[in-house]
N, C-alpha and C. Protein backbone atom coordinates (compact mmCIF):
# COMPACT_ATOMS: atom_id res chain seq x y z
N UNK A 1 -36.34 -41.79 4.49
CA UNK A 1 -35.56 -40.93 3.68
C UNK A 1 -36.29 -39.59 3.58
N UNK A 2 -35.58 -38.49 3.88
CA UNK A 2 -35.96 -37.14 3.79
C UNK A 2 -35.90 -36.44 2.36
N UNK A 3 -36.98 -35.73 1.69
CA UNK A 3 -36.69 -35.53 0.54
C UNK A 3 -36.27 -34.12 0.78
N UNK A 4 -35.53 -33.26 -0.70
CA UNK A 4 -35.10 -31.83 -0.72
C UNK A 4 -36.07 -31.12 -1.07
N UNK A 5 -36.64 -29.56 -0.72
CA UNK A 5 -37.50 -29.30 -0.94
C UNK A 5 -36.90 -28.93 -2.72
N UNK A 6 -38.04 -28.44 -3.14
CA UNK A 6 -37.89 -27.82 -5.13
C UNK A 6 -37.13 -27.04 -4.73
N UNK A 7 -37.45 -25.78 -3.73
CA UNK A 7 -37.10 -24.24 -3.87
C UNK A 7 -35.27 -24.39 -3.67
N UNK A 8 -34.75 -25.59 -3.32
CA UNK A 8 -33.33 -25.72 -2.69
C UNK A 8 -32.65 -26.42 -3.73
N UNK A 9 -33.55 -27.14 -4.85
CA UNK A 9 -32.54 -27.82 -5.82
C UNK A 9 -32.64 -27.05 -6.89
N UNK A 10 -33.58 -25.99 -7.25
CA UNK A 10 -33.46 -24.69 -8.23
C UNK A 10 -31.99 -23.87 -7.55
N UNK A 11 -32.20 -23.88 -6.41
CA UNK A 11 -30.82 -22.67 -5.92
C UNK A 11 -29.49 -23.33 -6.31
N UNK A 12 -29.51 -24.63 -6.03
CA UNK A 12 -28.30 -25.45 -6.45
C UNK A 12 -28.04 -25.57 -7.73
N UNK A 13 -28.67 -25.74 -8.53
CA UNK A 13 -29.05 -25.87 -9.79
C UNK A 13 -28.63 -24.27 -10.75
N UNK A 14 -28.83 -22.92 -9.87
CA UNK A 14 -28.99 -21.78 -10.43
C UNK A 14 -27.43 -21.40 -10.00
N UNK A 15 -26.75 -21.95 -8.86
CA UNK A 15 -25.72 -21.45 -8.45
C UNK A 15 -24.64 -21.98 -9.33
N UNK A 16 -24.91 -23.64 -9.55
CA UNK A 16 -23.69 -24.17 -10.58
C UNK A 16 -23.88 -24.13 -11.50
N UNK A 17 -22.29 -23.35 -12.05
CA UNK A 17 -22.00 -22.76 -13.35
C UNK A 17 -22.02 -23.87 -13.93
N UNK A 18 -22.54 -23.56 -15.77
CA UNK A 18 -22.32 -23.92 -16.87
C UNK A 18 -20.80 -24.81 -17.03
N UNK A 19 -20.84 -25.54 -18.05
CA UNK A 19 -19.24 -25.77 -18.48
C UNK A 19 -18.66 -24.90 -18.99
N UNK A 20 -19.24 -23.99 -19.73
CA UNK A 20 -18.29 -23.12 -20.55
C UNK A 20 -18.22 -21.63 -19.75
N UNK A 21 -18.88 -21.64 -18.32
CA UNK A 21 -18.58 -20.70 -16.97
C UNK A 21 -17.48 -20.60 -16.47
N UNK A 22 -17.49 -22.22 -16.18
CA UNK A 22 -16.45 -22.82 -15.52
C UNK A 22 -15.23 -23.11 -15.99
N UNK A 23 -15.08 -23.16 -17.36
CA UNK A 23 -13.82 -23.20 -18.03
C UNK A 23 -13.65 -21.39 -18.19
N UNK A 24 -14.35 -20.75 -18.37
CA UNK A 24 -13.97 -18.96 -18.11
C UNK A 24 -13.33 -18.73 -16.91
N UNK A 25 -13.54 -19.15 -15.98
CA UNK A 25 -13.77 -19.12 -14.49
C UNK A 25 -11.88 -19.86 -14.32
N UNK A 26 -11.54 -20.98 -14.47
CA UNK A 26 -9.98 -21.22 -14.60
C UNK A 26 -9.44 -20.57 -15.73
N UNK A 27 -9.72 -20.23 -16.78
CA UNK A 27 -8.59 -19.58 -17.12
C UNK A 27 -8.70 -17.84 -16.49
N UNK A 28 -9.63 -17.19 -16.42
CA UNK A 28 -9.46 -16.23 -15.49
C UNK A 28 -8.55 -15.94 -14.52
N UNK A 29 -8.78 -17.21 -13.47
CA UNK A 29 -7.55 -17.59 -12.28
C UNK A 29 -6.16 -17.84 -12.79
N UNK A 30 -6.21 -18.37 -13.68
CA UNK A 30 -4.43 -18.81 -14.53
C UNK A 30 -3.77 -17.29 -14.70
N UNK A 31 -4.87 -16.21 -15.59
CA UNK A 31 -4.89 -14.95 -16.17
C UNK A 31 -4.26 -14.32 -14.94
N UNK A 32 -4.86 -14.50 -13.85
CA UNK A 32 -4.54 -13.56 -12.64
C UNK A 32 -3.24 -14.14 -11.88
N UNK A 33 -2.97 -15.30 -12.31
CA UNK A 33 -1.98 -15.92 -11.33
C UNK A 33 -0.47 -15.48 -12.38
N UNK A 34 -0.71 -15.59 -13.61
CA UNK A 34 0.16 -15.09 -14.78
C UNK A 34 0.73 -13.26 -14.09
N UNK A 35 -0.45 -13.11 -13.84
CA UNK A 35 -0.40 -11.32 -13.96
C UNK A 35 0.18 -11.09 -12.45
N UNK A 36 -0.19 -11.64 -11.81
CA UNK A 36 0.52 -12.01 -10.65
C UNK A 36 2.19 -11.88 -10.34
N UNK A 37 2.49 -13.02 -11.15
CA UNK A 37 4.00 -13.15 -11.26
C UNK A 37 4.80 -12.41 -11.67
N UNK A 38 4.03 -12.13 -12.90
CA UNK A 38 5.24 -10.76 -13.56
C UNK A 38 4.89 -9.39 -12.99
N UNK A 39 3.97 -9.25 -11.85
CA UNK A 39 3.78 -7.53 -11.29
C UNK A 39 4.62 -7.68 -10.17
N UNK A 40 4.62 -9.20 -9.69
CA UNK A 40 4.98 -8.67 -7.92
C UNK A 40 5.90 -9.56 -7.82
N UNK A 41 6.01 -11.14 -8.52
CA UNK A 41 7.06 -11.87 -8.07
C UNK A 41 8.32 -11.80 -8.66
N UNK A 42 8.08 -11.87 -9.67
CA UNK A 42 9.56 -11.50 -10.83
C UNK A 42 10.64 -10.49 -10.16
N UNK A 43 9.65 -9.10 -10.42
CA UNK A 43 10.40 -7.97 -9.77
C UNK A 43 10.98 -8.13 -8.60
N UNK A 44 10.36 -8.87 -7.37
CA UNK A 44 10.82 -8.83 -5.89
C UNK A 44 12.23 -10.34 -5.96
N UNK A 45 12.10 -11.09 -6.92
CA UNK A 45 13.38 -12.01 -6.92
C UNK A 45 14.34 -11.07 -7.61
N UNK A 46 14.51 -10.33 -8.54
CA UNK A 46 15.42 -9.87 -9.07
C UNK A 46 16.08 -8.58 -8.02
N UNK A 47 15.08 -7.91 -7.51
CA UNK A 47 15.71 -7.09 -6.29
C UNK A 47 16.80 -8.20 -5.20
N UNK A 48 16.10 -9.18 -5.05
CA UNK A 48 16.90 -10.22 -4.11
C UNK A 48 17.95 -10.14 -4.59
N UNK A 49 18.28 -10.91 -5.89
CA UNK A 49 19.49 -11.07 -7.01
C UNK A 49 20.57 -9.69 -6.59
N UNK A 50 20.51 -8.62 -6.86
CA UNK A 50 20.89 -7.60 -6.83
C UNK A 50 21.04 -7.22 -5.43
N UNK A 51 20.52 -7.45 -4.52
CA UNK A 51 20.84 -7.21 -2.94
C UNK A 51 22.02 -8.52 -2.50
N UNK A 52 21.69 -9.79 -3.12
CA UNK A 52 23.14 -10.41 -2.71
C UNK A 52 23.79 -10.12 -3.16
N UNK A 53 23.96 -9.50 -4.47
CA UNK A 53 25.23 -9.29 -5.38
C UNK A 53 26.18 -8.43 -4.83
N UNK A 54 25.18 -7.22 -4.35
CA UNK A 54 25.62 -6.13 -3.63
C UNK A 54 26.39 -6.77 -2.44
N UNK A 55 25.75 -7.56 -1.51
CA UNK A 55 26.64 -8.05 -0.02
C UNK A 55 27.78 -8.68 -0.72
N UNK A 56 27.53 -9.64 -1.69
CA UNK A 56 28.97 -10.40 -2.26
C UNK A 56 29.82 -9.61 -2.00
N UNK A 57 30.07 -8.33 -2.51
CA UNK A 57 30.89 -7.46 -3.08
C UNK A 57 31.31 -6.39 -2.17
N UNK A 58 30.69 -6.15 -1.20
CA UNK A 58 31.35 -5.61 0.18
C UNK A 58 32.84 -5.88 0.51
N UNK A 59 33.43 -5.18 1.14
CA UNK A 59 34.91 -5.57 1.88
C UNK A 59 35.15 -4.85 2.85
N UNK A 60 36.12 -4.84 3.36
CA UNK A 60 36.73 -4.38 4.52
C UNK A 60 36.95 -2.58 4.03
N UNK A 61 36.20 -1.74 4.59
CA UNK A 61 36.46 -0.16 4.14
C UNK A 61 35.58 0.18 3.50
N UNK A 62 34.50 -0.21 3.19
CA UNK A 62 33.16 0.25 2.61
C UNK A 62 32.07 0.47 3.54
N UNK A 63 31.81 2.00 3.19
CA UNK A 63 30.87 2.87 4.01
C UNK A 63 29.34 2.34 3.86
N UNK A 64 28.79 1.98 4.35
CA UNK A 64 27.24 1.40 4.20
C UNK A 64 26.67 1.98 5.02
N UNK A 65 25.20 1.73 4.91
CA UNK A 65 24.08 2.46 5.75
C UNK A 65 23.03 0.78 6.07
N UNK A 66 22.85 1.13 7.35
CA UNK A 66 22.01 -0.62 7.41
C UNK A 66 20.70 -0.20 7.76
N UNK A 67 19.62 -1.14 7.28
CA UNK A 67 17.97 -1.02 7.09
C UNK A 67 17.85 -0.08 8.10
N UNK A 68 18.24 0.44 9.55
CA UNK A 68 18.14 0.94 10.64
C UNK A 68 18.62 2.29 10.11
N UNK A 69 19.06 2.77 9.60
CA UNK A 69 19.18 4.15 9.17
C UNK A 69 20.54 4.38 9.63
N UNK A 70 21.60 3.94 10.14
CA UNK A 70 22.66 3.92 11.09
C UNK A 70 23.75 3.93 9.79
N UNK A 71 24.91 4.40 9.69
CA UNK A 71 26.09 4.39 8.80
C UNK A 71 27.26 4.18 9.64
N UNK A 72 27.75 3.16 8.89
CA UNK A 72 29.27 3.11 9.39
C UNK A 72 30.27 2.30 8.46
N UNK A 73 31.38 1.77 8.73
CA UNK A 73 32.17 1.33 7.97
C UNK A 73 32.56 0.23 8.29
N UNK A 74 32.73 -1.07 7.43
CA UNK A 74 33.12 -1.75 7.50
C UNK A 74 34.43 -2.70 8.01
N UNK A 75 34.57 -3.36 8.90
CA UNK A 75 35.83 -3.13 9.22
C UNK A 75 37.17 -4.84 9.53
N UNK A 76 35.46 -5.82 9.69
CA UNK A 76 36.02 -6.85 9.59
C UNK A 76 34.69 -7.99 8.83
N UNK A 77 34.71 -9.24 7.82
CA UNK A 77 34.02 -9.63 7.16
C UNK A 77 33.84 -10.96 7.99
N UNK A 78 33.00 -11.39 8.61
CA UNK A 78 32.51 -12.93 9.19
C UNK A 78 31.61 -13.71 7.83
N UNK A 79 31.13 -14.94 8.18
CA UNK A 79 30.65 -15.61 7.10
C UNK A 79 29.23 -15.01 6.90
N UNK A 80 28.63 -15.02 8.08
CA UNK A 80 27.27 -14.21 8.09
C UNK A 80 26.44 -12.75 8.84
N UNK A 81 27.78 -12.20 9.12
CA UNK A 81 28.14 -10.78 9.43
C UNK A 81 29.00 -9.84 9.12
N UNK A 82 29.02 -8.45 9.70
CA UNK A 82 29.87 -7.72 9.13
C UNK A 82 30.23 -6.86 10.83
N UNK A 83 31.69 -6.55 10.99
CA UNK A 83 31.90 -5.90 12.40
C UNK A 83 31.85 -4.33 11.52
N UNK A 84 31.27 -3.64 12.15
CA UNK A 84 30.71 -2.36 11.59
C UNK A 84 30.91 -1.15 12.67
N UNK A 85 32.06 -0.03 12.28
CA UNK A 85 32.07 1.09 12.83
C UNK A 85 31.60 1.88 12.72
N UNK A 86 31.00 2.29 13.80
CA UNK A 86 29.37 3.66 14.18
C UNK A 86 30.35 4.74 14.54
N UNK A 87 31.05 4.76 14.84
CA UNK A 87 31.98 5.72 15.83
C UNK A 87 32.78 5.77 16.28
N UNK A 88 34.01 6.41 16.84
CA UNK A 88 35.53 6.22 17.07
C UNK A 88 35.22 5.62 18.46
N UNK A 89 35.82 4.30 18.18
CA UNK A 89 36.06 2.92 19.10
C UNK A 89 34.30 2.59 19.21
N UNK A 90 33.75 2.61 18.38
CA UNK A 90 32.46 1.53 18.95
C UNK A 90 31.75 0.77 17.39
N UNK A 91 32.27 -0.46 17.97
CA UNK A 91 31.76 -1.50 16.50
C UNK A 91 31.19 -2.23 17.20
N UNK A 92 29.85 -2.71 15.78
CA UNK A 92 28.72 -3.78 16.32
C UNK A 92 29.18 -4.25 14.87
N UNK A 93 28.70 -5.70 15.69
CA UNK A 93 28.07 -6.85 14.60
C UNK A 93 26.52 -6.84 13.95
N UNK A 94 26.49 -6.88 12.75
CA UNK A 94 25.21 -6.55 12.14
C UNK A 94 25.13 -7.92 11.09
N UNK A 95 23.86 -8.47 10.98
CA UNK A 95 23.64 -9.31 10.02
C UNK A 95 23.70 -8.97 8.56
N UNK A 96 24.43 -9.92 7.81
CA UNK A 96 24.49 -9.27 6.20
C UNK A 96 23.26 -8.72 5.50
N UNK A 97 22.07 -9.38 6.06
CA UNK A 97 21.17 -8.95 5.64
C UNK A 97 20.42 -7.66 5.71
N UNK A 98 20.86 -6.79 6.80
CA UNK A 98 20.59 -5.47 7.59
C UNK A 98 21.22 -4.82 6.56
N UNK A 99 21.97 -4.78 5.78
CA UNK A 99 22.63 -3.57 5.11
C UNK A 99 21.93 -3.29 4.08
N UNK A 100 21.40 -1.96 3.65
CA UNK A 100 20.54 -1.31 3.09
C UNK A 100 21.52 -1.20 1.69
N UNK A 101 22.56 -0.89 1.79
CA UNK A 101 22.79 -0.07 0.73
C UNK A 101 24.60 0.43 0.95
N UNK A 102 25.16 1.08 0.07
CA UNK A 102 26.35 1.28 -0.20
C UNK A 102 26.62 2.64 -0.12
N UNK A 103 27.02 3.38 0.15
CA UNK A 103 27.69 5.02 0.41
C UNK A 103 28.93 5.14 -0.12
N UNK A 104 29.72 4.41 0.19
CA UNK A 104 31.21 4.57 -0.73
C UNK A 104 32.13 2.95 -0.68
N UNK A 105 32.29 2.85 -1.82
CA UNK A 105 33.52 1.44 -1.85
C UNK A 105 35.14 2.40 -1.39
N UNK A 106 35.83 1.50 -0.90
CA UNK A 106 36.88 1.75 -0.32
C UNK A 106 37.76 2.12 -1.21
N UNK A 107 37.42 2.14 -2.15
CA UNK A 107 38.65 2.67 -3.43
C UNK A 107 38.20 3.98 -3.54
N UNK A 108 36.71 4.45 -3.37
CA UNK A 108 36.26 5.92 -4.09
C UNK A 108 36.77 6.95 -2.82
N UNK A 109 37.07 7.79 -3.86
CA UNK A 109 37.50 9.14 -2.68
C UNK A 109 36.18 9.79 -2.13
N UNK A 110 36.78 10.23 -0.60
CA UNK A 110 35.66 11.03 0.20
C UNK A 110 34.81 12.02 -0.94
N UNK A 111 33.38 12.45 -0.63
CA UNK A 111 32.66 13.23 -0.93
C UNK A 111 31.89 14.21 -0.09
């Protein structure tokens, strides 16, 4: 049997925390995992919330702009696309998820 030298069970000894370190030490991590949620996760589900709400509510004649910087109009609704006019006679299919944003609902007058 090989013994440990002293100088290696002082280091072990100096490295592990106390109990009342170590109970600082998890709630710290809880503290940060708390602070966590409400800076970055909360906010980024509720943007979600509000970005489907927005696709819900699309229809046929609503001017959008998709993540690609590209604008066109809406023109026919699939379950998980939208046929989208760029230009007189040229429509693409774009994923619901590509659409950035709203420019005009089909009821609002030109601007």
């Amino acid at each position: 049997m090989t013994s440990v030298p002293d100088s290696l069970l002082v280091l072990a000894q100096a490295a592990a925390p106390s109990g009342g370190a170590a109970a600082t030490q998890f709630l710290f991590i809880g503290f940060m995992f708390v602070a966590m949620w409400f800076l970055i996760i909360a906010p980024q589900r509720k943007k979600q919330k509000e970005h489907a709400k927005m696709l819900a509510a699309l229809d046929q004649g609503d001017e959008i702009i998709t993540s690609g910087g590209i604008y066109g109009e809406i023109t026919y609704k699939k379950d998980d696309r939208f046929v989208v006019r760029i230009a007189d006679g040229v429509k693409v299919e774009i994923a619901k998820s590509f659409v950035q944003d709203v420019v005009r609902k089909s009821g609002s007058a030109k601007s």
